[in-house]
PDB file of N, CA and C in Angstrom:
ATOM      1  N   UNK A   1     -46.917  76.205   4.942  1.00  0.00           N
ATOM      2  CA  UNK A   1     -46.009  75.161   4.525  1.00  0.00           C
ATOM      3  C   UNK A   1     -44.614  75.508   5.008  1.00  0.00           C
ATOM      4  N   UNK A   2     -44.123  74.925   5.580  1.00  0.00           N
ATOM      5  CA  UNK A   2     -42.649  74.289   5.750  1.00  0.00           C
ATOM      6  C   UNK A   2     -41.555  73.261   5.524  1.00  0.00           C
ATOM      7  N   UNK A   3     -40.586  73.849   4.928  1.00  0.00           N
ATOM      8  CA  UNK A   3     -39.765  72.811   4.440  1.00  0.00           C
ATOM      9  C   UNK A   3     -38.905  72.172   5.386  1.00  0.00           C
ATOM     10  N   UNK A   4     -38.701  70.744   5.350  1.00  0.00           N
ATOM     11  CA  UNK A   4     -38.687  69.808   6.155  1.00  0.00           C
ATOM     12  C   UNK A   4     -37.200  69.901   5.892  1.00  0.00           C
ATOM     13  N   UNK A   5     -36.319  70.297   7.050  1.00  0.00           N
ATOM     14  CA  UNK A   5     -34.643  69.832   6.783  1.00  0.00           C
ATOM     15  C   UNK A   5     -33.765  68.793   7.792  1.00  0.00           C
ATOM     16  N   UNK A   6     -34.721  68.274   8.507  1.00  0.00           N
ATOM     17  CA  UNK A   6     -34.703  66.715   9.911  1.00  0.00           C
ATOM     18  C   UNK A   6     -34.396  65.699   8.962  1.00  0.00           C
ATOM     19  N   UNK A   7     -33.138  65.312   8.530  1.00  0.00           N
ATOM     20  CA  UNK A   7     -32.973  63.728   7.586  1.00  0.00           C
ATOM     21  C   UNK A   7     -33.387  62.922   7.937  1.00  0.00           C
ATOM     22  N   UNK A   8     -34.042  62.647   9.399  1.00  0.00           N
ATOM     23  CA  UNK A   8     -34.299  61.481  10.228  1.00  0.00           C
ATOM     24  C   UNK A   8     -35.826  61.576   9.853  1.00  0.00           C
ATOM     25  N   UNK A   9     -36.465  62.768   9.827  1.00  0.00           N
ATOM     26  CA  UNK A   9     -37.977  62.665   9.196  1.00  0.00           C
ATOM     27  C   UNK A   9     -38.069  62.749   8.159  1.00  0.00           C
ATOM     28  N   UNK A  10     -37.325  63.559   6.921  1.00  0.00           N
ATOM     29  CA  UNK A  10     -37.151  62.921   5.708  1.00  0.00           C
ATOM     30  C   UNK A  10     -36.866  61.901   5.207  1.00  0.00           C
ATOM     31  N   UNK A  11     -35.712  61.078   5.757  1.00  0.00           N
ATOM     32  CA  UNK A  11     -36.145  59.551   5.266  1.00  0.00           C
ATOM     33  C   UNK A  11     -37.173  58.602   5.745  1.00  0.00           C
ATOM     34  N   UNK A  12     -38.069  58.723   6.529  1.00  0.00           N
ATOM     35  CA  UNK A  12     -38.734  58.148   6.946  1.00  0.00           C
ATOM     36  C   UNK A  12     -40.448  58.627   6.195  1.00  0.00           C
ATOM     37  N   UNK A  13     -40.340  59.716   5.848  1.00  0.00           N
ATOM     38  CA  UNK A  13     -41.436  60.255   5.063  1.00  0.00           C
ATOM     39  C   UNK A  13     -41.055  59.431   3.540  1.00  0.00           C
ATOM     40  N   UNK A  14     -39.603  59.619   3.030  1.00  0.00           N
ATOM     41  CA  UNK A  14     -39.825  59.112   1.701  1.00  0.00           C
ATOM     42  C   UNK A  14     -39.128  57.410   1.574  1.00  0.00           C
ATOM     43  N   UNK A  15     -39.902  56.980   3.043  1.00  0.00           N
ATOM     44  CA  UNK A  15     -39.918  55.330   2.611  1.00  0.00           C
ATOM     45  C   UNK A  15     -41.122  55.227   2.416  1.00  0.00           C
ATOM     46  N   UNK A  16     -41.979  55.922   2.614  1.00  0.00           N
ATOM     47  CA  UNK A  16     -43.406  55.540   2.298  1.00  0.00           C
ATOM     48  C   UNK A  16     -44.033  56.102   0.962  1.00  0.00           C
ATOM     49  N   UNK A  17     -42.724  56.261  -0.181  1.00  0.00           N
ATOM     50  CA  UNK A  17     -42.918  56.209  -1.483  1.00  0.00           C
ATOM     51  C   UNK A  17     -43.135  54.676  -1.824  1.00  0.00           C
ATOM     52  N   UNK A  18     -44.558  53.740  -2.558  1.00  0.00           N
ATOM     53  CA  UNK A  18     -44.100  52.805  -2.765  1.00  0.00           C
ATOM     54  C   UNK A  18     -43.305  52.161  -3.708  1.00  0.00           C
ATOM     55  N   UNK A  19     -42.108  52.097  -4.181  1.00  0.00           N
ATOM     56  CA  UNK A  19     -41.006  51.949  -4.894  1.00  0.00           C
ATOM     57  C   UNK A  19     -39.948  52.259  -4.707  1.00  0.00           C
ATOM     58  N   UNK A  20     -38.877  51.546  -4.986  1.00  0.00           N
ATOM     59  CA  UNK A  20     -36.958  52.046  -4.608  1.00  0.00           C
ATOM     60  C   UNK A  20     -37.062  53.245  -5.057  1.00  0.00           C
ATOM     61  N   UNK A  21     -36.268  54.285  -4.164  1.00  0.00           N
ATOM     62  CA  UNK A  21     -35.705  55.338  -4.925  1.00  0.00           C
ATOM     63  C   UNK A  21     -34.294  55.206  -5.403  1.00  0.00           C
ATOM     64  N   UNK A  22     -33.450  55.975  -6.106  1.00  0.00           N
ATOM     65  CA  UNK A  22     -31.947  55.199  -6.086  1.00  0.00           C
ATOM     66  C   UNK A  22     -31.209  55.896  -5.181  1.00  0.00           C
ATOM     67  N   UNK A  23     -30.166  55.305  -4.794  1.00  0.00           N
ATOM     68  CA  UNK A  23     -29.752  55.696  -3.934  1.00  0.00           C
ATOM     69  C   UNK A  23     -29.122  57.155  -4.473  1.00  0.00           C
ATOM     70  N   UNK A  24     -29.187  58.054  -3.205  1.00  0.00           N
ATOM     71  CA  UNK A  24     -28.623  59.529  -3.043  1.00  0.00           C
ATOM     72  C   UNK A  24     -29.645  60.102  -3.959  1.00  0.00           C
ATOM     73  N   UNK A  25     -30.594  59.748  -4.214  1.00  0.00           N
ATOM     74  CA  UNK A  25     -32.119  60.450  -5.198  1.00  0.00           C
ATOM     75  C   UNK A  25     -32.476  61.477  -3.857  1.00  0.00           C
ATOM     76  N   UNK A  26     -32.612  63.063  -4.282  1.00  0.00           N
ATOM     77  CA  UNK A  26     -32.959  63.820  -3.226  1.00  0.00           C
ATOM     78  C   UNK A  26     -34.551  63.922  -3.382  1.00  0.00           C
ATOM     79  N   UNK A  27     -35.244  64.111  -2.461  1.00  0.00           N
ATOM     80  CA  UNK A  27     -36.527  64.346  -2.066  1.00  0.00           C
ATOM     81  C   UNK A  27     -36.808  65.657  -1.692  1.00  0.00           C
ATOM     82  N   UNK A  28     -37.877  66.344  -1.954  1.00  0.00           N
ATOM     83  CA  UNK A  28     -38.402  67.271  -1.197  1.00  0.00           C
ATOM     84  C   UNK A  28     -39.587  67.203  -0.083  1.00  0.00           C
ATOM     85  N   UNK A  29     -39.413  67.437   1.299  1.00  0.00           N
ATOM     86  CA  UNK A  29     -40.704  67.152   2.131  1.00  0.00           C
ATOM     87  C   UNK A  29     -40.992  68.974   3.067  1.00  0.00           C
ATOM     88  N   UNK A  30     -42.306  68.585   2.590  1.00  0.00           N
ATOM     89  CA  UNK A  30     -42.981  70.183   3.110  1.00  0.00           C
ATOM     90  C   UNK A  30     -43.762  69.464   4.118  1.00  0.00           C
ATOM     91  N   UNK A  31     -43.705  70.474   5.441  1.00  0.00           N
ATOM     92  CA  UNK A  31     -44.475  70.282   6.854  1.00  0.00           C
ATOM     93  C   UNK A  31     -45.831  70.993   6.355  1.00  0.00           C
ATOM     94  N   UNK A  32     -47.160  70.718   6.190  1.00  0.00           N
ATOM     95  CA  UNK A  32     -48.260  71.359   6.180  1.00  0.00           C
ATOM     96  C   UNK A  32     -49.306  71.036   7.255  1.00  0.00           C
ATOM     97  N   UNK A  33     -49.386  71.680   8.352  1.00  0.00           N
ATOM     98  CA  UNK A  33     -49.896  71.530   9.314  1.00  0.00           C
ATOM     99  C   UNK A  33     -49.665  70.297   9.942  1.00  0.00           C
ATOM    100  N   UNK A  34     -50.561  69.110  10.149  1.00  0.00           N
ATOM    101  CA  UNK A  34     -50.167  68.074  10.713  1.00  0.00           C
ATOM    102  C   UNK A  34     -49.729  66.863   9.692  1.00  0.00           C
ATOM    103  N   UNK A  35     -49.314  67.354   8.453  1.00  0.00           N
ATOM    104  CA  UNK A  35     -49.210  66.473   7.923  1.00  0.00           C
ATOM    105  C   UNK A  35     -48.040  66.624   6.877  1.00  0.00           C
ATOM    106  N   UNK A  36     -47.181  65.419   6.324  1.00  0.00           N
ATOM    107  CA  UNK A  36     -45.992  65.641   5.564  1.00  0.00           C
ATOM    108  C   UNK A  36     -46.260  65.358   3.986  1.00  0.00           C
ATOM    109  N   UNK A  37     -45.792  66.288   3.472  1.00  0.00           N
ATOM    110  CA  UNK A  37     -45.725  65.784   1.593  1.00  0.00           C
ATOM    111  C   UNK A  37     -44.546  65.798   1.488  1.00  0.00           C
ATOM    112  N   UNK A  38     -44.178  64.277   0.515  1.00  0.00           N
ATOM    113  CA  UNK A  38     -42.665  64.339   0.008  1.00  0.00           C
ATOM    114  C   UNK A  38     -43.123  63.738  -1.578  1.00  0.00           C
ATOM    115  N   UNK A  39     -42.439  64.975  -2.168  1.00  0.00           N
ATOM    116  CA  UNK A  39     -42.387  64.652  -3.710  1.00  0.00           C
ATOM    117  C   UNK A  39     -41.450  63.900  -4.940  1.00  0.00           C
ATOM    118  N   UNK A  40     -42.153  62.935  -5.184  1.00  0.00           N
ATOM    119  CA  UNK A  40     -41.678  62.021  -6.148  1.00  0.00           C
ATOM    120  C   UNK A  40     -40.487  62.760  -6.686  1.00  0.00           C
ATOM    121  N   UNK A  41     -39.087  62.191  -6.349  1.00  0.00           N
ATOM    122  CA  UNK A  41     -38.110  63.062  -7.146  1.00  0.00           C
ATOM    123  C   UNK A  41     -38.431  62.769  -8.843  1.00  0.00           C
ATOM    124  N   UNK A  42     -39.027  61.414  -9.210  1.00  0.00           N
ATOM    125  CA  UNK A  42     -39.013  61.026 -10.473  1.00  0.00           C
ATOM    126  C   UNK A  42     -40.215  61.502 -11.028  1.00  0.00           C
ATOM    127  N   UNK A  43     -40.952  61.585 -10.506  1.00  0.00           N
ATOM    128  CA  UNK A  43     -42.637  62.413 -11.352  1.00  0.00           C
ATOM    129  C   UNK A  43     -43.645  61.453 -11.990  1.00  0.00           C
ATOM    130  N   UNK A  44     -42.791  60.139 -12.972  1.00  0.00           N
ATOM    131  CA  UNK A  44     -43.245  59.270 -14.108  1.00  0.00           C
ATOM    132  C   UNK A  44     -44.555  58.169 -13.110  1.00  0.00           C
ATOM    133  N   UNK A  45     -43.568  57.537 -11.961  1.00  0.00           N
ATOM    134  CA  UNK A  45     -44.769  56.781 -11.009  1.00  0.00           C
ATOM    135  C   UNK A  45     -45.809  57.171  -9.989  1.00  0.00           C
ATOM    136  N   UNK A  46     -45.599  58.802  -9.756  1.00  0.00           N
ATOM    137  CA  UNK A  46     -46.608  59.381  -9.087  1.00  0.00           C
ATOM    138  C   UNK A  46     -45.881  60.676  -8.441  1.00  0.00           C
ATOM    139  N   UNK A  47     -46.782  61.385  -8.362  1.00  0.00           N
ATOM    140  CA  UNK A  47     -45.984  62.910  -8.052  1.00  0.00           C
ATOM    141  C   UNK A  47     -45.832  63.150  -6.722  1.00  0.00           C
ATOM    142  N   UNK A  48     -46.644  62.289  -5.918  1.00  0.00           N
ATOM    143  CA  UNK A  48     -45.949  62.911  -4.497  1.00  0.00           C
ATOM    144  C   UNK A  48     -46.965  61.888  -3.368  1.00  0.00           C
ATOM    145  N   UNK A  49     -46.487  61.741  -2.202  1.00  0.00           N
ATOM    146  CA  UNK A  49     -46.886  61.229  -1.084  1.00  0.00           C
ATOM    147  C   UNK A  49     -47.705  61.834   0.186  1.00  0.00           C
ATOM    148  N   UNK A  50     -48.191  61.802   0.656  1.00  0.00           N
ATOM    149  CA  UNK A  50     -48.769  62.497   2.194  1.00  0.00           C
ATOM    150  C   UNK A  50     -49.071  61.649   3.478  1.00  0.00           C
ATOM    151  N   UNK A  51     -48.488  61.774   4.417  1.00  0.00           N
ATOM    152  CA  UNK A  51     -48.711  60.787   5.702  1.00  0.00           C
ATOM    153  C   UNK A  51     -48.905  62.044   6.739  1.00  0.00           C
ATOM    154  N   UNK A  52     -49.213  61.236   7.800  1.00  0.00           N
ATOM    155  CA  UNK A  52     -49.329  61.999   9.170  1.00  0.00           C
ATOM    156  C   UNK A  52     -48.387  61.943   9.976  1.00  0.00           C
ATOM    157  N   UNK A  53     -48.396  62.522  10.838  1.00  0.00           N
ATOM    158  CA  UNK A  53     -47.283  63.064  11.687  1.00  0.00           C
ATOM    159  C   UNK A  53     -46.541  61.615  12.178  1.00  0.00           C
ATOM    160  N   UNK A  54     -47.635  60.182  12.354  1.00  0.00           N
ATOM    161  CA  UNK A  54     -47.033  58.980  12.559  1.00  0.00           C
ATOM    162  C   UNK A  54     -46.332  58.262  11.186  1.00  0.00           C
ATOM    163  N   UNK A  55     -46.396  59.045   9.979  1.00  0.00           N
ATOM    164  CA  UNK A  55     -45.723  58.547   9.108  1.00  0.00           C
ATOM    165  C   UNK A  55     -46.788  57.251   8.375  1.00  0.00           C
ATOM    166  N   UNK A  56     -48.117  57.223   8.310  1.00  0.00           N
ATOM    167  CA  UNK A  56     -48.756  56.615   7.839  1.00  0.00           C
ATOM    168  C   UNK A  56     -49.627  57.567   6.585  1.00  0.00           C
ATOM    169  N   UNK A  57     -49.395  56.660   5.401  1.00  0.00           N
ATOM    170  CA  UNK A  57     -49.890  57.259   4.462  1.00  0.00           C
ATOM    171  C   UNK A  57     -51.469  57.594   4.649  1.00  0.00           C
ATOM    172  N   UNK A  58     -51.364  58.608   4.012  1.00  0.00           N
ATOM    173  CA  UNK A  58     -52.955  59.420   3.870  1.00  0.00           C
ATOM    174  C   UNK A  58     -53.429  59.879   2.259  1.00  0.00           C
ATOM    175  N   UNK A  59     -52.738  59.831   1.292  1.00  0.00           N
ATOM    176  CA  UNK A  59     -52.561  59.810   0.277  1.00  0.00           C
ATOM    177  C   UNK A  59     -51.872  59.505  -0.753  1.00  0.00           C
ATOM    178  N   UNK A  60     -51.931  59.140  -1.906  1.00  0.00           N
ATOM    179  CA  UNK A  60     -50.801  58.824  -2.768  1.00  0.00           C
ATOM    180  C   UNK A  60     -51.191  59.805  -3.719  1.00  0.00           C
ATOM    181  N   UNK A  61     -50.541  60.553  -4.500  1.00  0.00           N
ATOM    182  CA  UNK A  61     -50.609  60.986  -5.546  1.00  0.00           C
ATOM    183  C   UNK A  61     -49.775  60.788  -6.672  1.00  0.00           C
ATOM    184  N   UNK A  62     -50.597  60.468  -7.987  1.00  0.00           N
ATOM    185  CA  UNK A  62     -49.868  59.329  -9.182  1.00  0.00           C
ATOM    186  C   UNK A  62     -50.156  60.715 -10.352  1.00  0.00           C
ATOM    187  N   UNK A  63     -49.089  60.469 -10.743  1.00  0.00           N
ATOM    188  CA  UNK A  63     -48.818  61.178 -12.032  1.00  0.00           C
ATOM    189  C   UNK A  63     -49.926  60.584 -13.337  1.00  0.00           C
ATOM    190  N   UNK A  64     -50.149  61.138 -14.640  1.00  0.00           N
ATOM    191  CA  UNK A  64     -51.498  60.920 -15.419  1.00  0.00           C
ATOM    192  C   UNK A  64     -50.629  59.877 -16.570  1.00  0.00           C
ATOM    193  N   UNK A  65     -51.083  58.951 -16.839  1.00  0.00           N
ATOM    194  CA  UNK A  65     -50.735  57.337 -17.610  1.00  0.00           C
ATOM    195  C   UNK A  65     -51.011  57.436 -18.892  1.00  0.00           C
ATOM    196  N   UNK A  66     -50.606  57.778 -19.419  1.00  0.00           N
ATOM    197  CA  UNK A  66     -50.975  57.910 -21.315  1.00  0.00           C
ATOM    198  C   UNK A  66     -52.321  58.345 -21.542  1.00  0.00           C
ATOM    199  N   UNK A  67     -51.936  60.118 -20.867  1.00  0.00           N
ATOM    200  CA  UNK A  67     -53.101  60.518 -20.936  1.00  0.00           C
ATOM    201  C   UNK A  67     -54.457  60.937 -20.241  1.00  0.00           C
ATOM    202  N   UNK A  68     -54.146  59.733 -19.332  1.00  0.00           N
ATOM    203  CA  UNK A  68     -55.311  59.684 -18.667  1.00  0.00           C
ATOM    204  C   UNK A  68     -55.024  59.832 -16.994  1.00  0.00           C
ATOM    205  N   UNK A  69     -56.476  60.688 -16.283  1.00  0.00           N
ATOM    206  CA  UNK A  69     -56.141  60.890 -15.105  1.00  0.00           C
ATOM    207  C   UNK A  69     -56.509  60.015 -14.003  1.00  0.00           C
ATOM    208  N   UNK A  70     -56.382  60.062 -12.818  1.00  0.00           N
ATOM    209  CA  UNK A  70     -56.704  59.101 -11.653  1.00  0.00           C
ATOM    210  C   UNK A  70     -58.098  59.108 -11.647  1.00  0.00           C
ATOM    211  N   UNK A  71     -58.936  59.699 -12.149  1.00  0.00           N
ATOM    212  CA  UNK A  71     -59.869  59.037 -12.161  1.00  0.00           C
ATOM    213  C   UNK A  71     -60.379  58.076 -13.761  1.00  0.00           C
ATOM    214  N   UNK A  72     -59.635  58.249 -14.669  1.00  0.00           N
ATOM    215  CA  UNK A  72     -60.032  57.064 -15.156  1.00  0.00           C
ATOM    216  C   UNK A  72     -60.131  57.551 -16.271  1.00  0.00           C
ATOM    217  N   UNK A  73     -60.440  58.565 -16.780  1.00  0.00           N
ATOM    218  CA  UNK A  73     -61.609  59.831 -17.889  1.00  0.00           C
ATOM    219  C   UNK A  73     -59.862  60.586 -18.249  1.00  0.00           C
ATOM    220  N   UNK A  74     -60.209  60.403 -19.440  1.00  0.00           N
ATOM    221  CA  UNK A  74     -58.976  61.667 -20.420  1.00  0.00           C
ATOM    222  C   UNK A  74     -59.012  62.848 -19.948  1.00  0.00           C
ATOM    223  N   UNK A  75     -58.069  63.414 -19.802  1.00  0.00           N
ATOM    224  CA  UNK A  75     -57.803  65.405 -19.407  1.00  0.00           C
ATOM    225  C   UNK A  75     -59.193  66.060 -20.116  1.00  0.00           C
ATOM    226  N   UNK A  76     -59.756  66.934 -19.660  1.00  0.00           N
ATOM    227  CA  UNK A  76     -61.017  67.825 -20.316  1.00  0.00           C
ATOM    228  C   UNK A  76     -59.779  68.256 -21.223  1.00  0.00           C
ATOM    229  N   UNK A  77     -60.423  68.967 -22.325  1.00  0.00           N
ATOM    230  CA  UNK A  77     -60.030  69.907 -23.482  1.00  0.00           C
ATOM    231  C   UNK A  77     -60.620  71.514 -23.710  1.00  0.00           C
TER     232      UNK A  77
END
């Protein structure tokens, strides 16, 4: 992993958060092999993003909703 310090590929990695960020909201984006993660500065609508080197999403990752996780089923105990 590498941390991404190119503003020109950091903003372009965290437009493909889907939602406004506010403005001057900082992002974090890590280079992991061929592919970019930039993490939800806010956490509440999803924790982080992943695209490819063309900047097309490859994942979304969403934070857990009263409780419950992305797949659907409550946290084990």
């Amino acid at each position: 992993m590498t941390l991404v310090r190119d503003r020109a590929v950091c903003s372009r990695v965290a437009s493909r958060i889907d939602h406004p960020l506010p403005v001057g909201a900082a992002v974090v984006v890590l280079s992991v092999g061929p592919l970019y993660y930039v993490r939800e500065p806010d956490q509440k609508k999803g924790t982080g993003v992943i695209t490819d080197r063309d900047f097309k999403v490859v994942a979304r990752l969403g934070a857990a909703v009263d409780g419950v996780t992305q797949t659907g089923r409550p946290p084990e105990r």
